[in-house]
PDB file of N, CA and C in Angstrom:
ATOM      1  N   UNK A   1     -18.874 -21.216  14.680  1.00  0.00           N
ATOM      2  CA  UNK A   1     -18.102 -21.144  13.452  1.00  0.00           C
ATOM      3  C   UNK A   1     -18.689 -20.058  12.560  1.00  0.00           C
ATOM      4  N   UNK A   2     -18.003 -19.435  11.496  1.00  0.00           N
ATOM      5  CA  UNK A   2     -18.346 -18.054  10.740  1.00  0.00           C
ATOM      6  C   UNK A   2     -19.233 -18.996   9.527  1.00  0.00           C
ATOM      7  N   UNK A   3     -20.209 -18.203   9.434  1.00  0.00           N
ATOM      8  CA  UNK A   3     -21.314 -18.497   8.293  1.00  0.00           C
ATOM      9  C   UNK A   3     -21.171 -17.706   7.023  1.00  0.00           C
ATOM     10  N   UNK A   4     -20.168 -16.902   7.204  1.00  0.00           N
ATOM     11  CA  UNK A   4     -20.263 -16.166   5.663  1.00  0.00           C
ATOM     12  C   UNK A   4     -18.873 -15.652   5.500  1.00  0.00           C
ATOM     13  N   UNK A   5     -18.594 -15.229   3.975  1.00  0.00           N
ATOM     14  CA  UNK A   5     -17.266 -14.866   4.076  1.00  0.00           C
ATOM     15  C   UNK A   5     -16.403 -13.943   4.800  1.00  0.00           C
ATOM     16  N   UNK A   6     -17.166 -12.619   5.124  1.00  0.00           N
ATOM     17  CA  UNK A   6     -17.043 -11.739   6.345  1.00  0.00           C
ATOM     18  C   UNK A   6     -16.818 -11.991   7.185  1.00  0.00           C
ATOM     19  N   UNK A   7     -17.509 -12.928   8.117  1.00  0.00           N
ATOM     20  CA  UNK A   7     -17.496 -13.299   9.519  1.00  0.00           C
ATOM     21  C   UNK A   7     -15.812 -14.122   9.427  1.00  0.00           C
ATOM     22  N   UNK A   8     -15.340 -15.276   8.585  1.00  0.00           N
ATOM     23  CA  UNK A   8     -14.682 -15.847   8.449  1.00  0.00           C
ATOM     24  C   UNK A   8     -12.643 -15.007   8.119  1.00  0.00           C
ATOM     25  N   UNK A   9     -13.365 -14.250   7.787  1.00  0.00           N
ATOM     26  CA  UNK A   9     -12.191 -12.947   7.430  1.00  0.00           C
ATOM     27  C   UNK A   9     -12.073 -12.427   8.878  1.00  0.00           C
ATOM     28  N   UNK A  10     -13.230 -11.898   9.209  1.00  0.00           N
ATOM     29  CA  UNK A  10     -13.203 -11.224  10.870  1.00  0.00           C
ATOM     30  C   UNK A  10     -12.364 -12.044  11.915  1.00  0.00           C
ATOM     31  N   UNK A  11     -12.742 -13.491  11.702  1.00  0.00           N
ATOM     32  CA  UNK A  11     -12.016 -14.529  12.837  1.00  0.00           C
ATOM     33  C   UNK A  11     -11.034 -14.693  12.467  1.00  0.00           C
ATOM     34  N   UNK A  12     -10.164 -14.425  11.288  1.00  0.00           N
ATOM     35  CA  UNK A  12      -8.880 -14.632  11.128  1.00  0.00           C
ATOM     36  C   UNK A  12      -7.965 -13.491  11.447  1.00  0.00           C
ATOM     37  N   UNK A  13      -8.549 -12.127  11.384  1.00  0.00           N
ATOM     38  CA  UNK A  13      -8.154 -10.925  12.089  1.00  0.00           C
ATOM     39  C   UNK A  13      -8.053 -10.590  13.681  1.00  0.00           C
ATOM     40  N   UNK A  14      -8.756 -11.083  13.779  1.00  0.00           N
ATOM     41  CA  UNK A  14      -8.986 -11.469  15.483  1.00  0.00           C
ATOM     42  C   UNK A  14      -7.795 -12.169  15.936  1.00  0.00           C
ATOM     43  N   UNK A  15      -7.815 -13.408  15.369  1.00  0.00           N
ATOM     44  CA  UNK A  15      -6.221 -14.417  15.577  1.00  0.00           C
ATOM     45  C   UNK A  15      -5.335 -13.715  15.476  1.00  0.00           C
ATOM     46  N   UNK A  16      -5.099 -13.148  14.194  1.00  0.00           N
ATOM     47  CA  UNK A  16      -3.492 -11.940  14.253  1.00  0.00           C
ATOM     48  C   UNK A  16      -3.419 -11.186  14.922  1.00  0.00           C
ATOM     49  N   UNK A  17      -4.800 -10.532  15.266  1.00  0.00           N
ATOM     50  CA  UNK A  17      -4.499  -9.451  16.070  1.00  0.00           C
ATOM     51  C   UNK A  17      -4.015  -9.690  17.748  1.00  0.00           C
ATOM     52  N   UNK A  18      -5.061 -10.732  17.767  1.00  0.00           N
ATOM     53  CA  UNK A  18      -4.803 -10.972  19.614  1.00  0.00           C
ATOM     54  C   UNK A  18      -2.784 -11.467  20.045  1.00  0.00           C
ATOM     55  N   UNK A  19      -2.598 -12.352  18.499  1.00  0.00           N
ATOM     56  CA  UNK A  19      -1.080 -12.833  18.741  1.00  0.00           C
ATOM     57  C   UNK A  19      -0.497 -11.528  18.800  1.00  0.00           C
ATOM     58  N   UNK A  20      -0.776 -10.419  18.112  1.00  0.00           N
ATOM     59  CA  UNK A  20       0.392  -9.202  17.608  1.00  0.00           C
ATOM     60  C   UNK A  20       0.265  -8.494  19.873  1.00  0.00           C
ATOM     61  N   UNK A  21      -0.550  -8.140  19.622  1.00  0.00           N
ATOM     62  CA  UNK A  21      -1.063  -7.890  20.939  1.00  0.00           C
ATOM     63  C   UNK A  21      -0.694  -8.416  22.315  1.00  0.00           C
ATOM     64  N   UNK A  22      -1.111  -9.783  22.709  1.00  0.00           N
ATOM     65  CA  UNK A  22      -0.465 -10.467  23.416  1.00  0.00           C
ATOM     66  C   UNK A  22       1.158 -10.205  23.569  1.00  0.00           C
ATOM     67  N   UNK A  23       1.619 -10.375  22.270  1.00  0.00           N
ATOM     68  CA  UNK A  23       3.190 -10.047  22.236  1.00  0.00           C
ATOM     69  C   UNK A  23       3.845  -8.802  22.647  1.00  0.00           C
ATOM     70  N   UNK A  24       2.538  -7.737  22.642  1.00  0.00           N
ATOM     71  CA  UNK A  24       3.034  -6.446  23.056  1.00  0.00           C
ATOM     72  C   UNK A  24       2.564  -6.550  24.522  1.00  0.00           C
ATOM     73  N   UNK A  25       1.840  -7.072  24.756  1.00  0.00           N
ATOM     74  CA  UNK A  25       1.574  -6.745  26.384  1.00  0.00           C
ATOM     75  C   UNK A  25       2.530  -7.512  26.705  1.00  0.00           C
ATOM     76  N   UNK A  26       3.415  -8.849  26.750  1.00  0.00           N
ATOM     77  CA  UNK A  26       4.114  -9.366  26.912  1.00  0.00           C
ATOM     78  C   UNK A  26       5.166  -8.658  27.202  1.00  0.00           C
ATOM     79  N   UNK A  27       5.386  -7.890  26.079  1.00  0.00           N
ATOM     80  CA  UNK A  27       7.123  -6.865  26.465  1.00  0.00           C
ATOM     81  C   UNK A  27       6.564  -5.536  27.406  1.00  0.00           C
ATOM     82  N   UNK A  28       5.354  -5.566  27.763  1.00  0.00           N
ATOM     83  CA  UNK A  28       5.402  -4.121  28.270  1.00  0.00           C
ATOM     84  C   UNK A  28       5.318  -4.770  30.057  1.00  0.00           C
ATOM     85  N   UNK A  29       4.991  -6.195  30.304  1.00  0.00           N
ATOM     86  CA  UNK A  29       5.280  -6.636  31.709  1.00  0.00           C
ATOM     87  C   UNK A  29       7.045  -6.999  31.749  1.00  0.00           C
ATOM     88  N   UNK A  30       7.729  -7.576  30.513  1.00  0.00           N
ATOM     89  CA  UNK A  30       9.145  -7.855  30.599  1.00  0.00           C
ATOM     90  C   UNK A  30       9.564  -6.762  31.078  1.00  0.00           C
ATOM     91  N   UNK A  31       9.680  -5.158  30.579  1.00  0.00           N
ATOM     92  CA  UNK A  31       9.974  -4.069  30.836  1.00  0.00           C
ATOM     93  C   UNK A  31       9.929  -3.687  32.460  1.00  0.00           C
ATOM     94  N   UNK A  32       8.528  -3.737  32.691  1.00  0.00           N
ATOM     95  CA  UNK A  32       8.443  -3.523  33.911  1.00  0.00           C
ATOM     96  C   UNK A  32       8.590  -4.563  35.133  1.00  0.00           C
ATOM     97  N   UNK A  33       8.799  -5.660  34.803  1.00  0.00           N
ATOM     98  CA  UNK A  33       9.367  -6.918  36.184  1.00  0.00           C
ATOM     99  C   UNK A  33      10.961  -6.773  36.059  1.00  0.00           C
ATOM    100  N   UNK A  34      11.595  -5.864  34.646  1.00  0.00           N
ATOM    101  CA  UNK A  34      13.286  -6.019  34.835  1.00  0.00           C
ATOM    102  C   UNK A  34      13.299  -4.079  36.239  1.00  0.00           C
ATOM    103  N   UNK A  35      12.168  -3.527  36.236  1.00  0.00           N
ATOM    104  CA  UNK A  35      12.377  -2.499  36.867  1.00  0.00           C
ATOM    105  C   UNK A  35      12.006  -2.541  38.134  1.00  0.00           C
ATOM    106  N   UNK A  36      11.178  -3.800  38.406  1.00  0.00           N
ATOM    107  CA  UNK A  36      10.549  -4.393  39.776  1.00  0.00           C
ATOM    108  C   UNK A  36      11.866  -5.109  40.356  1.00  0.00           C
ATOM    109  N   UNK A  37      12.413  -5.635  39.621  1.00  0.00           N
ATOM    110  CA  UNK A  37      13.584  -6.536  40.339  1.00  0.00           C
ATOM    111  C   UNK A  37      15.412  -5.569  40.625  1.00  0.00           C
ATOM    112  N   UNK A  38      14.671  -4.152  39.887  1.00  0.00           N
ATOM    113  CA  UNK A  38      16.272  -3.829  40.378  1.00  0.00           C
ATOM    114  C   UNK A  38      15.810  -2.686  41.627  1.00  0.00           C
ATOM    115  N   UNK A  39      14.234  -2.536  42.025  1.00  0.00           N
ATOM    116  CA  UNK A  39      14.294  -2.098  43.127  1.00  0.00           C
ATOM    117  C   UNK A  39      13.867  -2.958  44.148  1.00  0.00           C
ATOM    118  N   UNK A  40      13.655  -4.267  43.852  1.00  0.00           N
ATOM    119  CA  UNK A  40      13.707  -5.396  44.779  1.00  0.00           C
ATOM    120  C   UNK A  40      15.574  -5.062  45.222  1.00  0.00           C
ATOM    121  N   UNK A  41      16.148  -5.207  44.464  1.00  0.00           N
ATOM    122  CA  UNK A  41      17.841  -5.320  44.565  1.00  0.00           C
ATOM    123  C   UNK A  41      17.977  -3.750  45.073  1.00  0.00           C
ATOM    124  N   UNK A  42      17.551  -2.848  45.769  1.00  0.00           N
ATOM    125  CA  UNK A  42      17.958  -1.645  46.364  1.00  0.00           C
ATOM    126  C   UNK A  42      19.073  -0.585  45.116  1.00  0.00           C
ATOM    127  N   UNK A  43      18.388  -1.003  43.903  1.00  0.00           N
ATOM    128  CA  UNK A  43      19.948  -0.747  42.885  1.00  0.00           C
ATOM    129  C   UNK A  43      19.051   0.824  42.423  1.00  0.00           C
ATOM    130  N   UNK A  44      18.931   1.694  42.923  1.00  0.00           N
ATOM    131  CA  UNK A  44      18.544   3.049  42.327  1.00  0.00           C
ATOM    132  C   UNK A  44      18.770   3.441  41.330  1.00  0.00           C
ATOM    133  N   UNK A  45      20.121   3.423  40.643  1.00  0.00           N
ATOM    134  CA  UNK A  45      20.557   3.904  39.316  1.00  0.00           C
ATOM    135  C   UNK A  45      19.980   2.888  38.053  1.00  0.00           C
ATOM    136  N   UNK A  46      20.123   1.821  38.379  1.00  0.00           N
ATOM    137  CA  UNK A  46      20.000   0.573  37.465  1.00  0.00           C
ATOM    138  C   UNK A  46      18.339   0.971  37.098  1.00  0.00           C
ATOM    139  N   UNK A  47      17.671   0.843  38.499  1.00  0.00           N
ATOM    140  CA  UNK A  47      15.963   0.942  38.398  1.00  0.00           C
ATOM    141  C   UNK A  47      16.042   2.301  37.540  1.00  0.00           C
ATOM    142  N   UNK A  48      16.538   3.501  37.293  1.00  0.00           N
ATOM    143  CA  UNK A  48      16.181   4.485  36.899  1.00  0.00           C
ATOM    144  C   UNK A  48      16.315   3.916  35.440  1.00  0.00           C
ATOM    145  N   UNK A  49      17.717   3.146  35.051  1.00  0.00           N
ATOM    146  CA  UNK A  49      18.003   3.200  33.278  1.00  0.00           C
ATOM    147  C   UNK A  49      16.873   2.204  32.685  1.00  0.00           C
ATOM    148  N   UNK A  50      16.539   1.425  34.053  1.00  0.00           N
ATOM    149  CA  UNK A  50      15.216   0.313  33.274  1.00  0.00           C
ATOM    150  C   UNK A  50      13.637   0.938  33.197  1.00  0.00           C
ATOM    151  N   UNK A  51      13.639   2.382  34.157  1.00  0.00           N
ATOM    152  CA  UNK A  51      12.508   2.949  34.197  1.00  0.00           C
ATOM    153  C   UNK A  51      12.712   3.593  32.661  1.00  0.00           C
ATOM    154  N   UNK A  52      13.495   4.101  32.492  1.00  0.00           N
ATOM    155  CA  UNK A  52      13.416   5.028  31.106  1.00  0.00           C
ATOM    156  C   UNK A  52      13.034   4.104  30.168  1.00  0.00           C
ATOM    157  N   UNK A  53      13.898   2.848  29.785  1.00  0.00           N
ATOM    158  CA  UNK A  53      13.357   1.554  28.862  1.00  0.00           C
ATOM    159  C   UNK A  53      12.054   1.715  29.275  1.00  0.00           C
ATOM    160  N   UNK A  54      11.585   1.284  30.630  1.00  0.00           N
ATOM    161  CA  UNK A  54      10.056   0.951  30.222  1.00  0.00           C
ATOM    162  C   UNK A  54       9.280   1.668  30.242  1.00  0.00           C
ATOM    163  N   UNK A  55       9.254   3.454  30.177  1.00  0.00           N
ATOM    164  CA  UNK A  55       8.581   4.332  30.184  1.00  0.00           C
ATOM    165  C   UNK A  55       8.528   4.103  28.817  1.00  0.00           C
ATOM    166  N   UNK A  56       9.664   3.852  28.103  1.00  0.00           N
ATOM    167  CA  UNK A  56       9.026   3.976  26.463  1.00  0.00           C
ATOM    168  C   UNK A  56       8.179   3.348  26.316  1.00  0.00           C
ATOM    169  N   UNK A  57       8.877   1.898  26.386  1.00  0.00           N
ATOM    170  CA  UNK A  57       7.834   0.743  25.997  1.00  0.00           C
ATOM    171  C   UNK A  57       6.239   1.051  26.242  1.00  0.00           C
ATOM    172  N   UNK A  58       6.321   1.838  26.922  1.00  0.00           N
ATOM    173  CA  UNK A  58       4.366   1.272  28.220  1.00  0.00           C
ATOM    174  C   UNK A  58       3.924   2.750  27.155  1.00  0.00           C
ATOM    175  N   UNK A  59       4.783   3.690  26.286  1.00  0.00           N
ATOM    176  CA  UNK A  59       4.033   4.734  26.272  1.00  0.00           C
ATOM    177  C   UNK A  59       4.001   4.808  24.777  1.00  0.00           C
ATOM    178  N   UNK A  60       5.197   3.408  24.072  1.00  0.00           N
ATOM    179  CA  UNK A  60       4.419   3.442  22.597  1.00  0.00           C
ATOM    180  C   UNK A  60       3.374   2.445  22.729  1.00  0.00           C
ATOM    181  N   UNK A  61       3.134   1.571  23.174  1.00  0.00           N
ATOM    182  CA  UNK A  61       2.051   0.874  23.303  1.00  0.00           C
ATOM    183  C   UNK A  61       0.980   1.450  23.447  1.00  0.00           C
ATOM    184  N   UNK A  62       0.928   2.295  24.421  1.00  0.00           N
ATOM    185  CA  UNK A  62      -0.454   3.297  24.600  1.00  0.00           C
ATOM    186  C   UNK A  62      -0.943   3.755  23.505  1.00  0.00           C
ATOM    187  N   UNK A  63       0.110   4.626  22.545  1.00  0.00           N
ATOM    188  CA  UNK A  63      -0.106   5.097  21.645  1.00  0.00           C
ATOM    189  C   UNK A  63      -0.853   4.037  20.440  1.00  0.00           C
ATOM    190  N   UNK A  64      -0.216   2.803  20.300  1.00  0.00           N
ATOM    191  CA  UNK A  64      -0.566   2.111  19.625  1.00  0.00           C
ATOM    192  C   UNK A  64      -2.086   1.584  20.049  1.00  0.00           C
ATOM    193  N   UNK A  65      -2.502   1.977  21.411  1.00  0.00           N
ATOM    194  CA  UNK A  65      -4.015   1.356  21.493  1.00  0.00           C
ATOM    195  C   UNK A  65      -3.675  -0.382  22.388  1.00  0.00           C
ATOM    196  N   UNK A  66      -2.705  -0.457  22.238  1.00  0.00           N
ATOM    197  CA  UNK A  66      -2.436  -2.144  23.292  1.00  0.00           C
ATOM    198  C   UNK A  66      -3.207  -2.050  24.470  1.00  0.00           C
ATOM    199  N   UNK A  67      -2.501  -0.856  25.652  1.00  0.00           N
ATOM    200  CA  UNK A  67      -3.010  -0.464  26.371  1.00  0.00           C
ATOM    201  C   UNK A  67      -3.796   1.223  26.460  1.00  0.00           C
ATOM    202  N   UNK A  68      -4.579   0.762  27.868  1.00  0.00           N
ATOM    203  CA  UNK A  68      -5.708   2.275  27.698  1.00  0.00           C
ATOM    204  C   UNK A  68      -4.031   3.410  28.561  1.00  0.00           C
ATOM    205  N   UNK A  69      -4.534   4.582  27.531  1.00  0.00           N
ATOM    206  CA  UNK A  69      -3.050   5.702  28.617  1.00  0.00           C
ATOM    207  C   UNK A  69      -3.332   5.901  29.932  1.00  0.00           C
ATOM    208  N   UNK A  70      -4.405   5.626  30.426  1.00  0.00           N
ATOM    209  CA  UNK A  70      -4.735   6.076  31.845  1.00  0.00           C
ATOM    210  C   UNK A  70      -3.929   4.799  32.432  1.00  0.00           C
ATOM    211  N   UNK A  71      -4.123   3.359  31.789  1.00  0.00           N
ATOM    212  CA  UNK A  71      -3.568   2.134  32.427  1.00  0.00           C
ATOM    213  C   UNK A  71      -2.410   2.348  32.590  1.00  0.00           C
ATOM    214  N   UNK A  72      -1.594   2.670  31.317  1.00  0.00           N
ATOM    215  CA  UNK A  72      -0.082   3.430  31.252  1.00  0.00           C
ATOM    216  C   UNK A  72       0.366   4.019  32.029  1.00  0.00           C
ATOM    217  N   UNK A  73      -0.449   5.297  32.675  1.00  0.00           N
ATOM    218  CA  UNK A  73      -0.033   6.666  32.910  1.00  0.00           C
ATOM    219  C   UNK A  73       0.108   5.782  34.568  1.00  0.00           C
ATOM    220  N   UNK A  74      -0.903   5.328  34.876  1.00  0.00           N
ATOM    221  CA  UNK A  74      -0.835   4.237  36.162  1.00  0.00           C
ATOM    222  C   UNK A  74       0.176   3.263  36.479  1.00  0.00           C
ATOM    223  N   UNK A  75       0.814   2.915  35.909  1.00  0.00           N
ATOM    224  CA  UNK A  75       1.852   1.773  35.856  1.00  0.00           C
ATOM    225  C   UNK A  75       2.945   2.259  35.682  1.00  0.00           C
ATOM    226  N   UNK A  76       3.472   3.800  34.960  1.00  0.00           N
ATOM    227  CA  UNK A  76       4.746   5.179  35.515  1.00  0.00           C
ATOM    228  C   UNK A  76       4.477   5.026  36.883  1.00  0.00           C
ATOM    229  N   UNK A  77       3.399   5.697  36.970  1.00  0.00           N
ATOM    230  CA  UNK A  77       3.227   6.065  38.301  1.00  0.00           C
ATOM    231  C   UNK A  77       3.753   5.325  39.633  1.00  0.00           C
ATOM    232  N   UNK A  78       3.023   4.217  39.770  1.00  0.00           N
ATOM    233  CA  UNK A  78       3.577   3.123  40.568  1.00  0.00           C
ATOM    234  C   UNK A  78       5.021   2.980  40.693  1.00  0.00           C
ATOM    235  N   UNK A  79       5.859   2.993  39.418  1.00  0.00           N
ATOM    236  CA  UNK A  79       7.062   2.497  39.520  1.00  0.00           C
ATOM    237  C   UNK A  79       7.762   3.708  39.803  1.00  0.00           C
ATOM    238  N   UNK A  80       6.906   4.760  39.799  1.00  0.00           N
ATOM    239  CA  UNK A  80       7.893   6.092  40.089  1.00  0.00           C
ATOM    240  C   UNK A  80       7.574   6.225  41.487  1.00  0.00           C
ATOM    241  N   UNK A  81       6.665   5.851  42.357  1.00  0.00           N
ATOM    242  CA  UNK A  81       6.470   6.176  43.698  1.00  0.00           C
ATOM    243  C   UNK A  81       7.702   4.828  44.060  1.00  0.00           C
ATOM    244  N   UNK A  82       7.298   3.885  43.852  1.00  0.00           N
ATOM    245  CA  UNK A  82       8.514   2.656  44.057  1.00  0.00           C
ATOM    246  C   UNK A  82       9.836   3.105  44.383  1.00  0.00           C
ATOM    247  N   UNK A  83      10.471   3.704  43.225  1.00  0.00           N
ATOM    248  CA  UNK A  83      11.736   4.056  42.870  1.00  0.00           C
ATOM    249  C   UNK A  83      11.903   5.203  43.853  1.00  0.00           C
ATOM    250  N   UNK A  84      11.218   6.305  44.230  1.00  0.00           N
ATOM    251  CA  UNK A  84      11.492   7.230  45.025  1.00  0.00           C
ATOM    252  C   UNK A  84      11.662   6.619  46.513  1.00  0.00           C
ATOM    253  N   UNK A  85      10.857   5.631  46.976  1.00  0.00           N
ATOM    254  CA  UNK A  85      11.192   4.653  48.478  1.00  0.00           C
ATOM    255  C   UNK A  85      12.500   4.523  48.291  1.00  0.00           C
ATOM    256  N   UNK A  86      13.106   3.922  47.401  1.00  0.00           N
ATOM    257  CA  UNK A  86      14.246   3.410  48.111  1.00  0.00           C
ATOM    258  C   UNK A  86      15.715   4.377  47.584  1.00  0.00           C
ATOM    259  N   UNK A  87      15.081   5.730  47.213  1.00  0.00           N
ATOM    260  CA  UNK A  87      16.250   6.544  46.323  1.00  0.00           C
ATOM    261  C   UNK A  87      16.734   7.401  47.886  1.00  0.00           C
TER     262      UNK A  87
END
């Protein structure tokens, strides 16, 4: 438990932050399992309009510090080698 008023401020920043956070990593896997499942479904065009959605998503997050850009730049990647198999 926090012993001083600082520490006690710190643990309540921590709480907001991890919820704000969590919530963003949250939409940046929604993004990318709606782009996993339309090249599960052989759907090329579809996977491309959900790649663009989740290229944003994964690349304001980066920006924002959610995720590291190399993690980002890794997780395009993947879904762009993906998408080229079945194009």
């Amino acid at each position: 438990m926090a012993n001083s008023k600082q520490a006690t401020k710190r643990a309540k920043q921590n709480i907001t932050r991890y919820k704000l956070k969590h919530a963003q990593r949250s939409k940046i896997r929604t993004a990318i399992k709606a782009v996993r499942s339309s090249i599960d479904a052989n759907n090329s065009e579809e996977a491309l309009v959900a790649f663009k959605n989740a290229e944003k998503v994964i690349d304001t997050h980066a920006n924002k510090n959610v995720i590291h850009k190399n993690t980002a730049a890794r997780y395009k990647s993947r879904l762009v080698q993906a998408i080229k198999k079945i194009s």
